[in-house]
Structure formats: structure tokens, C-alpha cells
C-alpha atoms as a PDB file:
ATOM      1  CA  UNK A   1       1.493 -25.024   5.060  1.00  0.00           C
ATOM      2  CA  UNK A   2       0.679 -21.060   4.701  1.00  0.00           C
ATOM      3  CA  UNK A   3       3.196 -18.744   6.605  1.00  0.00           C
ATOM      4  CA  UNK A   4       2.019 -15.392   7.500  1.00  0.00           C
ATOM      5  CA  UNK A   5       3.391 -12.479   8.964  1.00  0.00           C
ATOM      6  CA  UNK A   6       1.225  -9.586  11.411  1.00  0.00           C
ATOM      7  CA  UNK A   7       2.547  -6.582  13.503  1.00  0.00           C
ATOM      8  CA  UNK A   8       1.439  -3.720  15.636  1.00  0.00           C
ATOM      9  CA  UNK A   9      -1.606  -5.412  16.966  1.00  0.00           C
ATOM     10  CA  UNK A  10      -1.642  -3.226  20.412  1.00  0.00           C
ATOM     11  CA  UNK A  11      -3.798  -4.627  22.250  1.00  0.00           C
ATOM     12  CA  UNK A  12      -6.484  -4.861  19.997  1.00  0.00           C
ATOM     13  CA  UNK A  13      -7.807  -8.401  20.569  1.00  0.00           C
ATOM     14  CA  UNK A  14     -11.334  -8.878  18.385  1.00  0.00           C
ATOM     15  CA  UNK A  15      -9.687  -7.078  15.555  1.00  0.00           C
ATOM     16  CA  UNK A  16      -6.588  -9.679  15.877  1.00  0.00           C
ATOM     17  CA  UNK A  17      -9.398 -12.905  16.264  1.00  0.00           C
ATOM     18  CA  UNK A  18     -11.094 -12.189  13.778  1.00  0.00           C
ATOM     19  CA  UNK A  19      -7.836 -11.499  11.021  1.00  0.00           C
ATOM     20  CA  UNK A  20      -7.069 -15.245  12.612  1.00  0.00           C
ATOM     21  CA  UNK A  21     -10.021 -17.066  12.553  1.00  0.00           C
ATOM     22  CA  UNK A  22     -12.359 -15.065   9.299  1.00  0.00           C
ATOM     23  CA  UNK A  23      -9.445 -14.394   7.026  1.00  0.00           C
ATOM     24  CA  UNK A  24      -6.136 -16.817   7.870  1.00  0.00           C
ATOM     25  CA  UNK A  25      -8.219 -19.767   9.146  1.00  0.00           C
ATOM     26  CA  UNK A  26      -5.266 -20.690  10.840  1.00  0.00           C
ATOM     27  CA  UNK A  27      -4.046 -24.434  11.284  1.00  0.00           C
ATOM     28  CA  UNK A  28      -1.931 -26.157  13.241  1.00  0.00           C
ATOM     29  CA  UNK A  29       0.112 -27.047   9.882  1.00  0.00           C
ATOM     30  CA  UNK A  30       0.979 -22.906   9.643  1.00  0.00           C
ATOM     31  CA  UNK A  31       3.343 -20.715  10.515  1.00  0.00           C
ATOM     32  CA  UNK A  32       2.287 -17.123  12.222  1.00  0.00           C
ATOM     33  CA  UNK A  33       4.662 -14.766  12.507  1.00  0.00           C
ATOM     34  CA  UNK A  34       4.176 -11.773  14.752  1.00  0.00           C
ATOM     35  CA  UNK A  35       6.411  -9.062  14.565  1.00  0.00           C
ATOM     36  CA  UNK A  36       6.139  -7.164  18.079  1.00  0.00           C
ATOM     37  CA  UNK A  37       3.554  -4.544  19.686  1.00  0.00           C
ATOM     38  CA  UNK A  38       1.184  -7.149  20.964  1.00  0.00           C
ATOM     39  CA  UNK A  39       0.365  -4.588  23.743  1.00  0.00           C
ATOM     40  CA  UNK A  40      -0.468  -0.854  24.284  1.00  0.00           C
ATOM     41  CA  UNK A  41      -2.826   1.731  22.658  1.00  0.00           C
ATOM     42  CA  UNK A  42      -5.482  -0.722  22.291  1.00  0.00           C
ATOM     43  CA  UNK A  43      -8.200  -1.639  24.959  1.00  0.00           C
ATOM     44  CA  UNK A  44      -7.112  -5.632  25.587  1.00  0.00           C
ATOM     45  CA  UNK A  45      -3.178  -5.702  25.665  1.00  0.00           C
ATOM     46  CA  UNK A  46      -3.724  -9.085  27.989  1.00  0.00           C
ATOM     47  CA  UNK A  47      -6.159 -10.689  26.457  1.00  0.00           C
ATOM     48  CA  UNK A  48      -4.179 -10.402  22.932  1.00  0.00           C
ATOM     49  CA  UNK A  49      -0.882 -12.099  24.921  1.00  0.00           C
ATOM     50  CA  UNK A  50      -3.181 -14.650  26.544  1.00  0.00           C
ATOM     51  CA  UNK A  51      -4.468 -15.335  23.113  1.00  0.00           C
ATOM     52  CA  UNK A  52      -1.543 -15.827  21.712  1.00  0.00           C
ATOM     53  CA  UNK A  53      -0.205 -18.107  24.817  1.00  0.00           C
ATOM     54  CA  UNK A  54      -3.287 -19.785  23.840  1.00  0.00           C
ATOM     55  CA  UNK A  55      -2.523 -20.949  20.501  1.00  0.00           C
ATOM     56  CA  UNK A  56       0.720 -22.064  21.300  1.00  0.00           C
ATOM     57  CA  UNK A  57      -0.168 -24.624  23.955  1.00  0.00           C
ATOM     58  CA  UNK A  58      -3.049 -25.590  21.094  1.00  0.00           C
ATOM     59  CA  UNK A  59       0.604 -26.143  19.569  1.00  0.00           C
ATOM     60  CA  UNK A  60      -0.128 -23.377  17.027  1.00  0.00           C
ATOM     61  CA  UNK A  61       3.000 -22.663  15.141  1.00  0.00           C
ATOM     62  CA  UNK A  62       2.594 -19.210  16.328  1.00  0.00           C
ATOM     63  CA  UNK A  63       6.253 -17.123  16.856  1.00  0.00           C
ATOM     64  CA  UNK A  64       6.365 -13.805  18.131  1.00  0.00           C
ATOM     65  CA  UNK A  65       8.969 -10.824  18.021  1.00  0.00           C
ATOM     66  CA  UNK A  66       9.844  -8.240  20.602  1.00  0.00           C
ATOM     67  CA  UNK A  67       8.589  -4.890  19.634  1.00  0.00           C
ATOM     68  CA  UNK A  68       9.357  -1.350  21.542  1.00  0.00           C
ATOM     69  CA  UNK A  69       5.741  -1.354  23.068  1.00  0.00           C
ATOM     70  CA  UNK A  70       6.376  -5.094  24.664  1.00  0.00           C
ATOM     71  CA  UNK A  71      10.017  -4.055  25.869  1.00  0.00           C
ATOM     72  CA  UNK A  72       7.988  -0.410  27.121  1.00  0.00           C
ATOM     73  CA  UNK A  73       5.921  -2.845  29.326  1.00  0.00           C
ATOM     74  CA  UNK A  74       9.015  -4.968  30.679  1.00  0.00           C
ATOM     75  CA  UNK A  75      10.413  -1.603  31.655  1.00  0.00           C
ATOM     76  CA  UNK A  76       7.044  -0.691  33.204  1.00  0.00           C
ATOM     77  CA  UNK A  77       7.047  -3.937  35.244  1.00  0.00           C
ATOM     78  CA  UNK A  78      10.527  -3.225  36.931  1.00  0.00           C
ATOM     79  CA  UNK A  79      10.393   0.868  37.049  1.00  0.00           C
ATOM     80  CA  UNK A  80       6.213   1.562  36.894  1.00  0.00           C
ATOM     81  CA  UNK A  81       4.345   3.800  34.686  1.00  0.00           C
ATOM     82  CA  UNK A  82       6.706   6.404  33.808  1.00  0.00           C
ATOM     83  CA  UNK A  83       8.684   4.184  31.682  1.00  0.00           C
ATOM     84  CA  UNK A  84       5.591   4.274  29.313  1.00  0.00           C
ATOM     85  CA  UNK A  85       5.469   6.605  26.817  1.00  0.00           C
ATOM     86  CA  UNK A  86       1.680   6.656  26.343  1.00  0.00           C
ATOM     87  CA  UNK A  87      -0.877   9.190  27.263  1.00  0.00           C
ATOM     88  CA  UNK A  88      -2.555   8.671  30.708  1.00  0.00           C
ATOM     89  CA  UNK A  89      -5.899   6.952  28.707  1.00  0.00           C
ATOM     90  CA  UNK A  90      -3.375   4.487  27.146  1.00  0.00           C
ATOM     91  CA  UNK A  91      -2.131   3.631  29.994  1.00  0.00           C
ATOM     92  CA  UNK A  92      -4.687   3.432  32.045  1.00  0.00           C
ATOM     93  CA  UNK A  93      -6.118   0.516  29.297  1.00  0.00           C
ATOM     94  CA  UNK A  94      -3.486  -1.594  30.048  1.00  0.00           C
ATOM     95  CA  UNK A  95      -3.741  -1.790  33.424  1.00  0.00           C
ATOM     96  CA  UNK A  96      -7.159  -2.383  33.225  1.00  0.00           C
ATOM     97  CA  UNK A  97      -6.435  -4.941  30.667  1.00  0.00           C
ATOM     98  CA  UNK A  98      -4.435  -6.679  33.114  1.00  0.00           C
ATOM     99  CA  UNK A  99      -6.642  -5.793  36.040  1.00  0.00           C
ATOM    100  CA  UNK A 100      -4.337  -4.113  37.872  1.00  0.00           C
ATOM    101  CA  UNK A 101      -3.307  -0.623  38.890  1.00  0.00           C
ATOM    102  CA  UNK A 102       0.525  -0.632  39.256  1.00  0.00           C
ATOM    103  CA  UNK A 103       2.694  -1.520  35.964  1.00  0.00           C
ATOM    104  CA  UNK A 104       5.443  -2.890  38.597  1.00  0.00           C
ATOM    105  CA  UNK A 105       2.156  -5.541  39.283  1.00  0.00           C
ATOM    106  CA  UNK A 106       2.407  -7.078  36.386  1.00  0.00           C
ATOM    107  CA  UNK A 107       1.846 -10.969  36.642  1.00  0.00           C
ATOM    108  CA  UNK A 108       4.933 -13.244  36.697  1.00  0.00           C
ATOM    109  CA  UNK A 109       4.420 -15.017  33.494  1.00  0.00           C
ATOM    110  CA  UNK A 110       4.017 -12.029  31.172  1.00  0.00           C
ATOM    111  CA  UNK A 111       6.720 -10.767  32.494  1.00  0.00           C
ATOM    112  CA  UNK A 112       8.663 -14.322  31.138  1.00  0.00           C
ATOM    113  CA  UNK A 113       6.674 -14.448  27.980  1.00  0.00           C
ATOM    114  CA  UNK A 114       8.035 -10.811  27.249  1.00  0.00           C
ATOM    115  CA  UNK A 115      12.012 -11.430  28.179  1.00  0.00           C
ATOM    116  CA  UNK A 116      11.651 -14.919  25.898  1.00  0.00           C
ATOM    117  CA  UNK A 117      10.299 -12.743  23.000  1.00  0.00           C
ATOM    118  CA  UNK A 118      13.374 -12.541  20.250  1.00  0.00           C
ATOM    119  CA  UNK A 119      14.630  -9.138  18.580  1.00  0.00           C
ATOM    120  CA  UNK A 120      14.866 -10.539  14.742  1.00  0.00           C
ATOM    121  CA  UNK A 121      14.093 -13.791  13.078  1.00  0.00           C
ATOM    122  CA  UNK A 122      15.940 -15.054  10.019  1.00  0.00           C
ATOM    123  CA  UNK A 123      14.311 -17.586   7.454  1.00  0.00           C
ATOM    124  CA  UNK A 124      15.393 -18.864   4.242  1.00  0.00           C
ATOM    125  CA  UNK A 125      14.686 -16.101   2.120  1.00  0.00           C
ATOM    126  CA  UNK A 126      13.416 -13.115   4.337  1.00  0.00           C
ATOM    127  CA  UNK A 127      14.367 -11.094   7.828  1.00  0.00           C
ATOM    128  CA  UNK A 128      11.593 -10.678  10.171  1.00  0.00           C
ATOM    129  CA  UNK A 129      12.006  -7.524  12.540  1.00  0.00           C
ATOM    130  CA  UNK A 130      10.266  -5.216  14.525  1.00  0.00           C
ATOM    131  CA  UNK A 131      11.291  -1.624  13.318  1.00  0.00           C
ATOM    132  CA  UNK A 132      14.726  -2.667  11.231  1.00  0.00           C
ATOM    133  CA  UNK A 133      18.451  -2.412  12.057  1.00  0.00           C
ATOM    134  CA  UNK A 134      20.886   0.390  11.929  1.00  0.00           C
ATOM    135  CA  UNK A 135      22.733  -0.824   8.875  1.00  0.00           C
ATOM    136  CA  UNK A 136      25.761   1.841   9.489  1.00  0.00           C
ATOM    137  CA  UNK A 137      26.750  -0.896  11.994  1.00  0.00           C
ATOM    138  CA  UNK A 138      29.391  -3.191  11.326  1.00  0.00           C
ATOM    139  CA  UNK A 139      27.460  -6.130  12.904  1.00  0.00           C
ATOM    140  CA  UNK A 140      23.560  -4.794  12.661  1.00  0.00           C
ATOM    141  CA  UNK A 141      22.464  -8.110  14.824  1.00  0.00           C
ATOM    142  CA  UNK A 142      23.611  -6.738  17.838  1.00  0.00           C
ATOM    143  CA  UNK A 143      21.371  -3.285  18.564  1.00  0.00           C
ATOM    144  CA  UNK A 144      18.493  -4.709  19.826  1.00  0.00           C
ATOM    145  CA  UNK A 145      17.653  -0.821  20.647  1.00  0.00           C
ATOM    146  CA  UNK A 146      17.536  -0.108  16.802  1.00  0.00           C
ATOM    147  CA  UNK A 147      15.639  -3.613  16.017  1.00  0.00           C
ATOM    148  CA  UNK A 148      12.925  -2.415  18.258  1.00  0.00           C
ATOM    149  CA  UNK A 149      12.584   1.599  17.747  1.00  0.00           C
ATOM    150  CA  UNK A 150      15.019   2.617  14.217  1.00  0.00           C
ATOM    151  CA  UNK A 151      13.001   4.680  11.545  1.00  0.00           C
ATOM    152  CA  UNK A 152      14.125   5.851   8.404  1.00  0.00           C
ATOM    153  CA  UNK A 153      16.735   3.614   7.254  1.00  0.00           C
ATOM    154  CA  UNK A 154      18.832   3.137   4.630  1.00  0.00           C
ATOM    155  CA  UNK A 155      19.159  -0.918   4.008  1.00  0.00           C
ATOM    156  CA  UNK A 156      22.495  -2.667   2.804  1.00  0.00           C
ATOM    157  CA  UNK A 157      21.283  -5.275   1.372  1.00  0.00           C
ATOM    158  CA  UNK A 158      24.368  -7.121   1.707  1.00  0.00           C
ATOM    159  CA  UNK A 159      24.231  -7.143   4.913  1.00  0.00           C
ATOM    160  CA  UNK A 160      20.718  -8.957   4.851  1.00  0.00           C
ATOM    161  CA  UNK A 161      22.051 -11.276   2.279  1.00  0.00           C
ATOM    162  CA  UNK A 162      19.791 -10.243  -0.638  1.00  0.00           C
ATOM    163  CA  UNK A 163      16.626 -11.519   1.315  1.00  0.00           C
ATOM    164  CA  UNK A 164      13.361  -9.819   1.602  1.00  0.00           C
ATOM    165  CA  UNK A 165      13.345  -7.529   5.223  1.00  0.00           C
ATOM    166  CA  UNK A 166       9.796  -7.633   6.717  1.00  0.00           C
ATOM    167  CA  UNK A 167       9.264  -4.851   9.660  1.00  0.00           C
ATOM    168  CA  UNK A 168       6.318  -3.229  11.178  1.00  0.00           C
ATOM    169  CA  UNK A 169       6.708  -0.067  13.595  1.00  0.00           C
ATOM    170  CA  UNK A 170       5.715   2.793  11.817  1.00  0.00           C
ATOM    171  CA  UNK A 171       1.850   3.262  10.884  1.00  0.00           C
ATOM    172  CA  UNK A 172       1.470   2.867   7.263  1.00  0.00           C
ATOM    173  CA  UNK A 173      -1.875   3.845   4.834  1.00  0.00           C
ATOM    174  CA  UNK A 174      -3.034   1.128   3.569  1.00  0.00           C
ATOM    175  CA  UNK A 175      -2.846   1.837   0.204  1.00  0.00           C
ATOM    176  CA  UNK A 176       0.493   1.753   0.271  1.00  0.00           C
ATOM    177  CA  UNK A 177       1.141  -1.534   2.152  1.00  0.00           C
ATOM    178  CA  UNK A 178      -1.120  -2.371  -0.854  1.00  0.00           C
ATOM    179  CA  UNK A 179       0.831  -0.715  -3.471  1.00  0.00           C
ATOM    180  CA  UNK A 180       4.234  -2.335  -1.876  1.00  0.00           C
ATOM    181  CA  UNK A 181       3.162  -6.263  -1.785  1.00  0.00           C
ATOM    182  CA  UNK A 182       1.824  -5.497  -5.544  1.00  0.00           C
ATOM    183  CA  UNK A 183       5.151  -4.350  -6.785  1.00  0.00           C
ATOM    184  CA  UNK A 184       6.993  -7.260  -4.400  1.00  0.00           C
ATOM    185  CA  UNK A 185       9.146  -4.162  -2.573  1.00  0.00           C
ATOM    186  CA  UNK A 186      11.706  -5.950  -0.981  1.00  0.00           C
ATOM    187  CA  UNK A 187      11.450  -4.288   2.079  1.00  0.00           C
ATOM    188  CA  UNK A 188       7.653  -4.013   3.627  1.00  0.00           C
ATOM    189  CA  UNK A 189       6.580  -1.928   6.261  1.00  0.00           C
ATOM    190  CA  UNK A 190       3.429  -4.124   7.380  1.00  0.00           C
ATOM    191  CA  UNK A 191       1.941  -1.583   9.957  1.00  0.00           C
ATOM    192  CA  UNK A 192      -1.502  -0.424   8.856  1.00  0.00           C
ATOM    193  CA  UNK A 193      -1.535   1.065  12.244  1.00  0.00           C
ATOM    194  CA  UNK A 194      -4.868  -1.381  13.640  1.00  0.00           C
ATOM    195  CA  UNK A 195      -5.049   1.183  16.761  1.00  0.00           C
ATOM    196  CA  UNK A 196      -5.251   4.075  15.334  1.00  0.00           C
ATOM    197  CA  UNK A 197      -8.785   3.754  14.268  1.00  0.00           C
ATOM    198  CA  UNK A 198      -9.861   7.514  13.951  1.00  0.00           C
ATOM    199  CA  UNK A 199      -6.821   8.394  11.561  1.00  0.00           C
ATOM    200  CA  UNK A 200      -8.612   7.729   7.944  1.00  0.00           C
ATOM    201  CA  UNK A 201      -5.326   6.166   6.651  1.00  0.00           C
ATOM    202  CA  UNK A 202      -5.105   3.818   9.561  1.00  0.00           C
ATOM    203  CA  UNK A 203      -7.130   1.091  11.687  1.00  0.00           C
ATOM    204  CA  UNK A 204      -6.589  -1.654   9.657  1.00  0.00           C
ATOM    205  CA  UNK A 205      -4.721  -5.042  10.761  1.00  0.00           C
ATOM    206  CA  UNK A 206      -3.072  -6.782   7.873  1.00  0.00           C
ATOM    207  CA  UNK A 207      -1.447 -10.079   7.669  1.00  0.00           C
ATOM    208  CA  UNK A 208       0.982 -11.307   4.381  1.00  0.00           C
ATOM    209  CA  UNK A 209       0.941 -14.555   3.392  1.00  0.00           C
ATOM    210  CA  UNK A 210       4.707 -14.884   2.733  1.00  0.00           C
ATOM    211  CA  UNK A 211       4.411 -17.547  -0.241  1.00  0.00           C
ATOM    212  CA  UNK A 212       1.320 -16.643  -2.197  1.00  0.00           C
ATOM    213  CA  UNK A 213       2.053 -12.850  -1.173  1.00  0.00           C
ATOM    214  CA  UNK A 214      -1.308 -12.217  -0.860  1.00  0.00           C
ATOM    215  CA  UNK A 215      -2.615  -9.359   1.408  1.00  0.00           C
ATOM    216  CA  UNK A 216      -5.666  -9.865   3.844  1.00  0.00           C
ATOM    217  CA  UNK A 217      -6.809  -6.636   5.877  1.00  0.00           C
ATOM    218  CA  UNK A 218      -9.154  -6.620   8.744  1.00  0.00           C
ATOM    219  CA  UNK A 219     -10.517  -2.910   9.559  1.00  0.00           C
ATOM    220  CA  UNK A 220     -10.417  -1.986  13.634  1.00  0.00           C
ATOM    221  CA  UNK A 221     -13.349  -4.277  15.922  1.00  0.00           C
ATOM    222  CA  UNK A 222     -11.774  -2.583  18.621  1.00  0.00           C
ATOM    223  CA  UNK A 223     -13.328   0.615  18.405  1.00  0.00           C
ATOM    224  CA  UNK A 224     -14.572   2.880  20.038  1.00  0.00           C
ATOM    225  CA  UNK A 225     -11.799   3.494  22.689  1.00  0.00           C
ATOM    226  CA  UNK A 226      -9.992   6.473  24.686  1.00  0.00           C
ATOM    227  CA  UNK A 227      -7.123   7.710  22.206  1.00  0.00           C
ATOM    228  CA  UNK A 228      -6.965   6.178  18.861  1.00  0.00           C
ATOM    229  CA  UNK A 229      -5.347   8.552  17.006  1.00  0.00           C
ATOM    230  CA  UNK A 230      -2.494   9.346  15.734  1.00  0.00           C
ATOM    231  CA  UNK A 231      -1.317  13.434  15.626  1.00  0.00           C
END
């Protein structure tokens, strides 16, 4: 029973499939974390929800986190496109994605799956966030702004307990994602920034097996796409 932990896959579908299928061989018997950004940037945002909708009426044990990108499309669904912060290309992917035109389209039941999505998980020895929490807080479980969209952060560790904080968020070179799970940092940053395929450092999707701590990375199988990088 392996547990692993993704993030920031943005839309980018075959990349995602094949980190799944090639690398995890996922079973039933696992746990997948996922820790936000299922949509955006990338060319397939739908077809990476529907395949994780997918695996969990296979009855996958597949959970899934609310990142700032998700919530971005929520917004999009009730105010349209300006509430996306993407580049016209971006978001002009998405809606084709979802074969429509008009974010406030947006089909009933990925507008659900999105508002069900938590802000934080907690197991026995780690946190699982998107971005982090604003530990100047007296009760940090309560910003759900900060879980989805905080950078640079100073953690109190008491505050977590002691355990191991897992986030994603912020595009990360891989050879420090690397470098971190070698040294068994207790707080990993887990975004090798899959989307961002023409950015040397980036375009990679990593998952971390939370028991073994071993590191698989899947390079972009997105590509090519409008955007891509990041300035």
C-alpha cells in the first residue's frame, strides 16, 4: 500500500497518465494524493479532472486538494474570464478544454467537484497543502486564502506538530526537489513546474512516494502548447 503525493499538474493530462500508469502503476490498494492546480496553463484542464473523476469511481484511493488555479476557475464560473489571471492563450485552453467559450459555462459537476475539493489534509506524520499557511496566525487552519496562494514562509513547526509539511505552488528546478527528498527536508516544495515546459529548470511532473521517499519524475508529454513559460 504505496502513498504518493503530486501537484501543479495544470492541465497537462498525458504528462499526468503517464507519471500514473509508467512510473506509480497505481492500484486500487494506494493512496494518491494531489495537492491542487489540476487545471490551467496546460492544454487539457478537463480531461485531467475527468481523469481523475475517473479513478475514483474505479474506487481509486485518489484525494485531491484545492489549489489557487482550481479556486481561479470556481471564480471564473460565477464572475467569467476576468477572474483568471492567465494570459489570453491560457485561457483560451481551458475553454477549449472544456469545449466551451464562456468560463460562467462551466458544466455543473466541475463546478461541485471543485467546491468539495479540501484546503489542507492532515495524516499521521505529514501536512498536505497547496501553497502552505501563514504561520503568524494564531490558528493557521483557518486562511484558506494563504493555504492556496502564501509564498515565502517562515514554518512553526509547533504549530504543525513536528510533522513533515508537503506543498506545491511555486515552480521548483528539479534538482532541487532532488536535492530536498535526498536530505529528507522536512518541508518539500513538490512543484517541478510540469507546464512550464520551455523554462530549462522546469517541465517535469514529479510524484513522492511518502514511505520509501523515493522520487519519480516524468518530463512534459504535453508539449508543444501556446505559453509554457515562465518569465
Amino acid at each position: 500500500m504505496a502513498r504518493y503525493v503530486v501537484t501543479d499538474i495544470h492541465g497537462c493530462l498525458r504528462t499526468f497518465k503517464a507519471l500514473v500508469s509508467e512510473h506509480l502503476k497505481l492500484e486500487k490498494k494506494d493512496t494518491l494524493y494531489l495537492l491542487g492546480d489540476l487545471v490551467n496553463k496546460g492544454p487539457d484542464s478537463k480531461g485531467v479532472v475527468d481523469f481523475v473523476m475517473h479513478l475514483q469511481k474505479q474506487h481509486y484511493q485518489v484525494l485531491c486538494l484545492r489549489g489557487n488555479h482550481d479556486q481561479m476557475l470556481l471564480q471564473g464560473a460565477k464572475k467569467g474570464g476576468a477572474a483568471l489571471s492567465l494570459t489570453p492563450a491560457e485561457k483560451e485552453l481551458t475553454l477549449q478544454s472544456f469545449a466551451i467559450t464562456n468560463f460562467e459555462h462551466l458544466p455543473s459537476k466541475y463546478v461541485s467537484f471543485f467546491k468539495s475539493l479540501p484546503f489542507y489534509l492532515e495524516l499521521p506524520d505529514y501536512y498536505l497543502v497547496h501553497a502552505g499557511f501563514d504561520f503568524r496566525q494564531a490558528n493557521i487552519f483557518k486562511d484558506t486564502d494563504a493555504m492556496m496562494n502564501i509564498r515565502d514562509y517562515k514554518v512553526d513547526w509547533g504549530k504543525l506538530e513536528n510533522k513533515r509539511l508537503l506543498h506545491g505552488h511555486t515552480p521548483t528546478a528539479l534538482h532541487s526537489i532532488k536535492k530536498a527528498v535526498a536530505h529528507k527536508d522536512t518541508r518539500l516544495n513538490l512543484d517541478a513546474g510540469c507546464a512550464y515546459y520551455k523554462n530549462a529548470a522546469y517541465g517535469n511532473l514529479v510524484a513522492l512516494d511518502l514511505d520509501a521517499q523515493e522520487l519519480f519524475v516524468q518530463p512534459n508529454q504535453d508539449r508543444p502548447y501556446p505559453g509554457g513559460r515562465k518569465s
